[in-house]
N, C-alpha and C. Protein backbone atom coordinates (compact mmCIF):
# COMPACT_ATOMS: atom_id res chain seq x y z
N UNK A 1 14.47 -9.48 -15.05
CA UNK A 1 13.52 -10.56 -15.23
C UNK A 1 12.22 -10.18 -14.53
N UNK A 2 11.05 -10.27 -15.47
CA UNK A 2 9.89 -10.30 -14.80
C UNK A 2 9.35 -11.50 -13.97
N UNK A 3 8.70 -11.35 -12.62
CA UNK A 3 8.54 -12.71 -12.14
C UNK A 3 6.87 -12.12 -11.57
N UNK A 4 6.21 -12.32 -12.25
CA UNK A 4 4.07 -12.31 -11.98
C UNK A 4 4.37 -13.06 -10.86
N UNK A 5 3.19 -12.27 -10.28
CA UNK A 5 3.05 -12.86 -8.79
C UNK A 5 1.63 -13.43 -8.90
N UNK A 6 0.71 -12.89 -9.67
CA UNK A 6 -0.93 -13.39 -9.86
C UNK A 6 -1.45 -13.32 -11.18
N UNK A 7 -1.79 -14.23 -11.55
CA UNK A 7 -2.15 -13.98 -12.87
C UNK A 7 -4.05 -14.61 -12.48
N UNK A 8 -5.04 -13.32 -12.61
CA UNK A 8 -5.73 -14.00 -12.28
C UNK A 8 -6.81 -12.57 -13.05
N UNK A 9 -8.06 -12.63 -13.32
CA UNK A 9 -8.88 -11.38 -14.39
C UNK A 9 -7.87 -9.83 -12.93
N UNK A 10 -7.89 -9.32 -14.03
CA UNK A 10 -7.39 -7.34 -13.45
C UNK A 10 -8.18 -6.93 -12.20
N UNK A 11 -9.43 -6.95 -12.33
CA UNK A 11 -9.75 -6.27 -11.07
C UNK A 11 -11.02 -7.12 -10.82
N UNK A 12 -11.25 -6.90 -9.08
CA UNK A 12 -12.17 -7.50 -8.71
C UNK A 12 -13.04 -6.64 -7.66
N UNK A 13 -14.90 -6.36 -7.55
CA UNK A 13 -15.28 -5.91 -6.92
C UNK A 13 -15.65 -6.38 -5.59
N UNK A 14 -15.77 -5.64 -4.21
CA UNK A 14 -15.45 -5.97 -2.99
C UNK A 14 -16.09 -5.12 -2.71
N UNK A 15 -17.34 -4.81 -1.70
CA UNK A 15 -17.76 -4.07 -1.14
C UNK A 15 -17.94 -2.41 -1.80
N UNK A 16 -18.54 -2.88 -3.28
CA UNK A 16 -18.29 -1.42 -4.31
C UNK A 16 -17.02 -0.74 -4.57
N UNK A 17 -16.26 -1.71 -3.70
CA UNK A 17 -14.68 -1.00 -4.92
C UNK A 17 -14.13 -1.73 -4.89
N UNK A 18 -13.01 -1.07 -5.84
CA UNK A 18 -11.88 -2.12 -7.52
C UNK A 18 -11.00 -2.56 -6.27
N UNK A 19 -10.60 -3.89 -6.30
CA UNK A 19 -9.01 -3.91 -5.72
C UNK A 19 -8.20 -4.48 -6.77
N UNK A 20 -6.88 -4.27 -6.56
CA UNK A 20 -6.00 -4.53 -7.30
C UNK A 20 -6.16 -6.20 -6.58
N UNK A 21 -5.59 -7.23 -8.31
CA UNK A 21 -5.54 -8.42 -7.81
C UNK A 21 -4.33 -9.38 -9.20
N UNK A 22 -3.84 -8.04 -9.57
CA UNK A 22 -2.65 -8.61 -10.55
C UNK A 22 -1.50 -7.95 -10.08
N UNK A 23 -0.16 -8.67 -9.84
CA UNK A 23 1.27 -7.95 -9.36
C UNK A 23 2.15 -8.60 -9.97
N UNK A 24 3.26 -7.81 -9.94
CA UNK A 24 4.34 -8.64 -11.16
C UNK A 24 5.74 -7.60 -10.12
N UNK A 25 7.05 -7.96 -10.07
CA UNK A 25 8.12 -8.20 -9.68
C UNK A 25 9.24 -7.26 -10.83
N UNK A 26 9.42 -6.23 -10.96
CA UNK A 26 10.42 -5.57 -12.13
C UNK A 26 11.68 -5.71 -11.60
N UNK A 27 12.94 -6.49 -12.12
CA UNK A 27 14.10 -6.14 -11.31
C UNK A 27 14.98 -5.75 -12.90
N UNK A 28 15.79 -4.63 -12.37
CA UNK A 28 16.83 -3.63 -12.79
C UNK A 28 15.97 -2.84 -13.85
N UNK A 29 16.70 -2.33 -15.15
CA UNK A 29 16.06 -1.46 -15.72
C UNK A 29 15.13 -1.97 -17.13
N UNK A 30 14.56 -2.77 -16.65
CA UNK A 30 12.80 -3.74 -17.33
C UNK A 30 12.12 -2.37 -17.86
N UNK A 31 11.31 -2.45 -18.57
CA UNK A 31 10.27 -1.16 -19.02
C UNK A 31 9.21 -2.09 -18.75
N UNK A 32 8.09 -1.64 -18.14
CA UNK A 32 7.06 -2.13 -17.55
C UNK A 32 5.94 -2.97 -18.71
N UNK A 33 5.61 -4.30 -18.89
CA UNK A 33 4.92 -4.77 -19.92
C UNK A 33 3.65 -3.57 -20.16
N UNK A 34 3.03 -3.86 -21.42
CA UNK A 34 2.18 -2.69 -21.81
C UNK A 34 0.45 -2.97 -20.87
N UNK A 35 0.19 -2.03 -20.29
CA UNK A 35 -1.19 -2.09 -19.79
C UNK A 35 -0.87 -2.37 -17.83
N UNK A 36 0.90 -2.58 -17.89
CA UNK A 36 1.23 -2.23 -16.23
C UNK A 36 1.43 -0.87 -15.81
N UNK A 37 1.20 -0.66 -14.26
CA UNK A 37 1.73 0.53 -13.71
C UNK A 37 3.03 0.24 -12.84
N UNK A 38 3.69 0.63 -13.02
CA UNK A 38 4.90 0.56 -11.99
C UNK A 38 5.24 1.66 -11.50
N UNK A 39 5.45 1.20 -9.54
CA UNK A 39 5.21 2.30 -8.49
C UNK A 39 6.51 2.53 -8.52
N UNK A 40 6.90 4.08 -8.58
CA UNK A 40 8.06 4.39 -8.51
C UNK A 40 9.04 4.45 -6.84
N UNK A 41 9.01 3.17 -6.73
CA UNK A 41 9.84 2.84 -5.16
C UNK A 41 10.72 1.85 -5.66
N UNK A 42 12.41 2.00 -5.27
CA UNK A 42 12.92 0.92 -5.53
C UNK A 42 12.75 0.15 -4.20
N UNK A 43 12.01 -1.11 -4.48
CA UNK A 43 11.70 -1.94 -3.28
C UNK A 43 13.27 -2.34 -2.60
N UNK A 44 14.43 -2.81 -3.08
CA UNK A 44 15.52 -2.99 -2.83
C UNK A 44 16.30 -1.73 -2.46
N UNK A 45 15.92 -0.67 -2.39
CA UNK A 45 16.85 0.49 -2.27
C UNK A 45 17.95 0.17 -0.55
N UNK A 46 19.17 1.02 -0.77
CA UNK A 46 19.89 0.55 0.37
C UNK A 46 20.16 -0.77 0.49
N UNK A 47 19.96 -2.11 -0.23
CA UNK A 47 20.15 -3.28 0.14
C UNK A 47 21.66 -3.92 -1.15
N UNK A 48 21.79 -2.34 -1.64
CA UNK A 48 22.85 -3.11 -2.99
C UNK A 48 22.38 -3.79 -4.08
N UNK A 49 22.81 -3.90 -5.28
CA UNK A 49 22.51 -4.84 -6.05
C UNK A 49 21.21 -4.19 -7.11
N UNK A 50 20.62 -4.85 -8.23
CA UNK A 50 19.29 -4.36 -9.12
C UNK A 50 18.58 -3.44 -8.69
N UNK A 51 17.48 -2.43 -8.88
CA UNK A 51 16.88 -1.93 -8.67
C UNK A 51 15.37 -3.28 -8.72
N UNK A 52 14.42 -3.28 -8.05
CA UNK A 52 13.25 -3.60 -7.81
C UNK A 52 12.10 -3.06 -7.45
N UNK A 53 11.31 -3.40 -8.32
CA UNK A 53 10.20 -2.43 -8.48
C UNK A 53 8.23 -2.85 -8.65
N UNK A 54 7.36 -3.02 -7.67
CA UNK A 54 6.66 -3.48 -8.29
C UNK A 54 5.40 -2.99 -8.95
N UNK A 55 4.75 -3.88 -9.66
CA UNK A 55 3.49 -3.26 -10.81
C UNK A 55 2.44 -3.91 -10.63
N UNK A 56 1.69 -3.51 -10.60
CA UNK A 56 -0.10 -3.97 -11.21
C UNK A 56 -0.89 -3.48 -12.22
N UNK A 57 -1.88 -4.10 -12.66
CA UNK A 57 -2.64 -3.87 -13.79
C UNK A 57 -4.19 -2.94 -13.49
């Protein structure tokens, strides 16, 4: 299940650079919606259970 954490425009400028300001929640084996990156860390690793993973735009 995907669970968005911000749904708010992709990027925002700050002192002349991009920050990330969209995140989304991947748990088990999800394929990342189209136009996400997903960081290859299972956030849950060692804890048992789904793999978790998260993404931004």
């Amino acid at each position: 299940m995907s669970l968005p954490l911000v749904r708010t425009p992709t990027r925002r400028e700050r002192n002349g650079r991009q920050a990330v300001i969209n995140l989304m929640i991947l748990e088990g084996d999800e394929q990342e919606p189209e136009g996400w990156t997903k960081v290859s860390k299972d956030l849950n690793a060692g804890a048992g259970g789904k793999y978790v993973y998260l993404l931004h735009l």
